[in-house]
Protein backbone atom coordinates (compact mmCIF):
# COMPACT_ATOMS: atom_id res chain seq x y z
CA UNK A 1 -38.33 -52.19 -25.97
CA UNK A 2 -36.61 -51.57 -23.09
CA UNK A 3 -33.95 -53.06 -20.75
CA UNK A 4 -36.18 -53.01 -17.37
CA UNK A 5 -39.62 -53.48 -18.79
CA UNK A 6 -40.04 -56.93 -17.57
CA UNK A 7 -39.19 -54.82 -13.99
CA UNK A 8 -43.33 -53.40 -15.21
CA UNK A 9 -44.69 -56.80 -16.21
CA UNK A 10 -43.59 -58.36 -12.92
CA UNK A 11 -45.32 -55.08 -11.16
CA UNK A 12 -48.32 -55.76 -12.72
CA UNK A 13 -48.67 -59.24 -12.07
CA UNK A 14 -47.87 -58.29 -8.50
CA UNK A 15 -50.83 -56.23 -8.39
CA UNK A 16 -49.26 -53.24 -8.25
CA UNK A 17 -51.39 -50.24 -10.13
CA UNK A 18 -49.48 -46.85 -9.54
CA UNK A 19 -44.91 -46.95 -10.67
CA UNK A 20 -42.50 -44.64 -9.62
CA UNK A 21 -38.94 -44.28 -10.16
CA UNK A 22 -36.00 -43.18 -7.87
CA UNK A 23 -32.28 -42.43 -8.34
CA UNK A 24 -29.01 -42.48 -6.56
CA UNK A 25 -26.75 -39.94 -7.89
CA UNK A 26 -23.53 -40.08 -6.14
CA UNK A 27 -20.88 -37.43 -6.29
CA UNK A 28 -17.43 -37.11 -4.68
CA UNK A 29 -18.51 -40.55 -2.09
CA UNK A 30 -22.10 -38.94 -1.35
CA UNK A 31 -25.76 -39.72 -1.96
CA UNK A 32 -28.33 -36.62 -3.03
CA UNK A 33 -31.34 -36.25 -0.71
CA UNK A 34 -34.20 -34.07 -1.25
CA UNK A 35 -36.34 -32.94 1.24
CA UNK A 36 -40.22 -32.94 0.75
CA UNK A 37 -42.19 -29.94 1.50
CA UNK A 38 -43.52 -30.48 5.01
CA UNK A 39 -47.39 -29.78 3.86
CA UNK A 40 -46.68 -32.91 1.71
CA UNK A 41 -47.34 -36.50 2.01
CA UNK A 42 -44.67 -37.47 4.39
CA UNK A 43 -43.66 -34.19 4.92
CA UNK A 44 -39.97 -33.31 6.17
CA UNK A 45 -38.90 -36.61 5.18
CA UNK A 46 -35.21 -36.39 2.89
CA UNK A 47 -35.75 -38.88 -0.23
CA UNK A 48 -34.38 -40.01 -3.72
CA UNK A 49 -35.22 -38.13 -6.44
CA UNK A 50 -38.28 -39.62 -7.45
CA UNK A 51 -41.38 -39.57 -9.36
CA UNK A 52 -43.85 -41.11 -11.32
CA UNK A 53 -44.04 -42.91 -14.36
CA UNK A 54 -46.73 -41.55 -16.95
CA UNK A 55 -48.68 -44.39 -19.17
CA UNK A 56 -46.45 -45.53 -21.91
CA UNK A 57 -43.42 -44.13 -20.46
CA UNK A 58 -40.37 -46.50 -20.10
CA UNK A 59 -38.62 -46.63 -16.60
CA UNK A 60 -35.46 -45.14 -18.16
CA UNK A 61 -37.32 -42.37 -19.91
CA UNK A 62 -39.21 -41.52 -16.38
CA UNK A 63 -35.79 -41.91 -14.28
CA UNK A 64 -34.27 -39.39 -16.89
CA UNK A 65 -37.53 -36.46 -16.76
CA UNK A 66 -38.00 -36.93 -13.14
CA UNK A 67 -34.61 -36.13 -12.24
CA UNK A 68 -34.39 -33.48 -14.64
CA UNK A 69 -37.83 -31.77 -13.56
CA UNK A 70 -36.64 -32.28 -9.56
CA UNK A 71 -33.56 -31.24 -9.67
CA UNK A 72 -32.48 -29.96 -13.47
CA UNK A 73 -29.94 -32.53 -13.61
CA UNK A 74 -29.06 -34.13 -16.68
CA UNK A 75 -28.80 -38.18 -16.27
CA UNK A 76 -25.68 -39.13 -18.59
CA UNK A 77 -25.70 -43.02 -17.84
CA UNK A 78 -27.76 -45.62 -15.94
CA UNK A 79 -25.20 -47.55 -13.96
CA UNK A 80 -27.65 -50.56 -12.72
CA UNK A 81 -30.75 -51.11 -10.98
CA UNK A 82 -30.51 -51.53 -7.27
CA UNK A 83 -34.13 -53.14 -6.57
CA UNK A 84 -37.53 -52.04 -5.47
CA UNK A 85 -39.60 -51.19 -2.22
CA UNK A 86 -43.61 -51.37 -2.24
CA UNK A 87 -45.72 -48.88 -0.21
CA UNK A 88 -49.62 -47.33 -0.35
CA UNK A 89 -49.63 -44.08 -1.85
CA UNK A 90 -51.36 -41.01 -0.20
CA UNK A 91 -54.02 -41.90 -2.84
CA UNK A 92 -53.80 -45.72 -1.45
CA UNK A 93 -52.50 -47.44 -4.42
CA UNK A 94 -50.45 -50.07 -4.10
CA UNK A 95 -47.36 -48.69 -5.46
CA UNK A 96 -43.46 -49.71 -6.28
CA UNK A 97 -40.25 -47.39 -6.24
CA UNK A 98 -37.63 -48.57 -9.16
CA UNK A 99 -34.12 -47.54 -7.93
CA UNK A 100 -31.26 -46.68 -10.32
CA UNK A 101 -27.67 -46.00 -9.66
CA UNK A 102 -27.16 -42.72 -12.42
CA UNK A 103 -24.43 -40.69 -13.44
CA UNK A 104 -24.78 -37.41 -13.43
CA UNK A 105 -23.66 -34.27 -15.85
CA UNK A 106 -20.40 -32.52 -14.90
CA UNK A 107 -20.71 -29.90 -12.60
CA UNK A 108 -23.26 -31.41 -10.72
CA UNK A 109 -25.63 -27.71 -9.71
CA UNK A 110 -28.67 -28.95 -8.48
CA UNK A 111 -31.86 -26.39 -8.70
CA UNK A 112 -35.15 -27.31 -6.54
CA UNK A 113 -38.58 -27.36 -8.26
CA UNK A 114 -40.59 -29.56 -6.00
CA UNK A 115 -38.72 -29.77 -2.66
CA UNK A 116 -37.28 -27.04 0.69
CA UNK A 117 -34.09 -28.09 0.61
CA UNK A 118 -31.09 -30.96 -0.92
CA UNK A 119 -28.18 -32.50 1.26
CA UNK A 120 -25.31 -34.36 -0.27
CA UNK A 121 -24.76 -37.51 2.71
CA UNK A 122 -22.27 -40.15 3.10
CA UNK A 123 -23.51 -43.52 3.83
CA UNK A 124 -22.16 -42.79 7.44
CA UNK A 125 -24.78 -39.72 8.03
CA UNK A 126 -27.77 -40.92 6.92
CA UNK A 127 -29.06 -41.66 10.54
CA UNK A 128 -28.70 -37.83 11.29
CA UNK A 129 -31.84 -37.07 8.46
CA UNK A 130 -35.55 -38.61 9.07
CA UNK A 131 -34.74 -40.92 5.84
CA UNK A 132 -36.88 -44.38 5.24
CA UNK A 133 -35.38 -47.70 6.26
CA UNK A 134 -36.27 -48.59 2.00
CA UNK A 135 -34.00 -45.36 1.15
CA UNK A 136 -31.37 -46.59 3.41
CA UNK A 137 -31.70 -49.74 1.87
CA UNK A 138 -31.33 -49.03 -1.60
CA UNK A 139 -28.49 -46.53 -1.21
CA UNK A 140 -26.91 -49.51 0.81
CA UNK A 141 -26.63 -51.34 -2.46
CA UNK A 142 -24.07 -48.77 -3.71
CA UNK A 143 -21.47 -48.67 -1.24
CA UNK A 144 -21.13 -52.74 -1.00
């Protein structure tokens, strides 16, 4: 079983039909943001890498594929959860982000599959990129 599933129970009961998970990988003091293709939904904005988690699929297991398939990195620990933010999906499903802190492997070489462009952004710049007040939020958690 795993560590966060009660994370999906809670989700459920909250009525919330569509789960996606997002990580904070931090290198050298700075957060990776990925920038979604502007014919997208929310176009241009700079996110986590994210995605969503298929039926059956625990939260660690989906962290640990999306993040591989975004950006090819490989996820070497889970360092905690940081919380949650709800929105509607393009699709309008009620839907909740799952935020992990994560290590990632040494050298850190990030290739794109699914987005223009990555920045690596102190806490201090993340007003210069269109970035969501949840993203700047959850990235808050780490450098408290």
């Amino acid at each position: 079983m795993s560590e966060y599933s009660y994370l999906v129970e809670e989700a459920k009961n909250d009525g919330i039909s569509r789960l996606v998970v997002g990580a904070v990988v931090s290198s050298t003091s700075k957060v990776l943001l990925l920038k979604r293709p502007k014919s997208d939904f929310m176009g241009g904005i700079y996110e986590l890498p994210s995605g969503k988690v298929e039926e059956g699929e625990s939260l660690e297991d989906a962290l640990t594929r999306e993040v591989l398939e975004e950006t090819e990195i490989v996820i070497t620990e889970i360092k905690s959860y940081l919380g949650y933010f709800d929105y509607e999906s393009k699709s309008g499903r009620n839907t909740r982000q799952f935020n992990f802190f994560v290590v990632g492997q040494e050298p850190i070489e990030i290739v794109l599959q699914e987005h223009d462009e990555y920045v690596w952004v102190s806490p201090s710049q993340l007003d210069s990129y269109p970035v969501t007040d949840s993203v700047k939020e959850v990235i808050g958690h780490i450098i408290k």
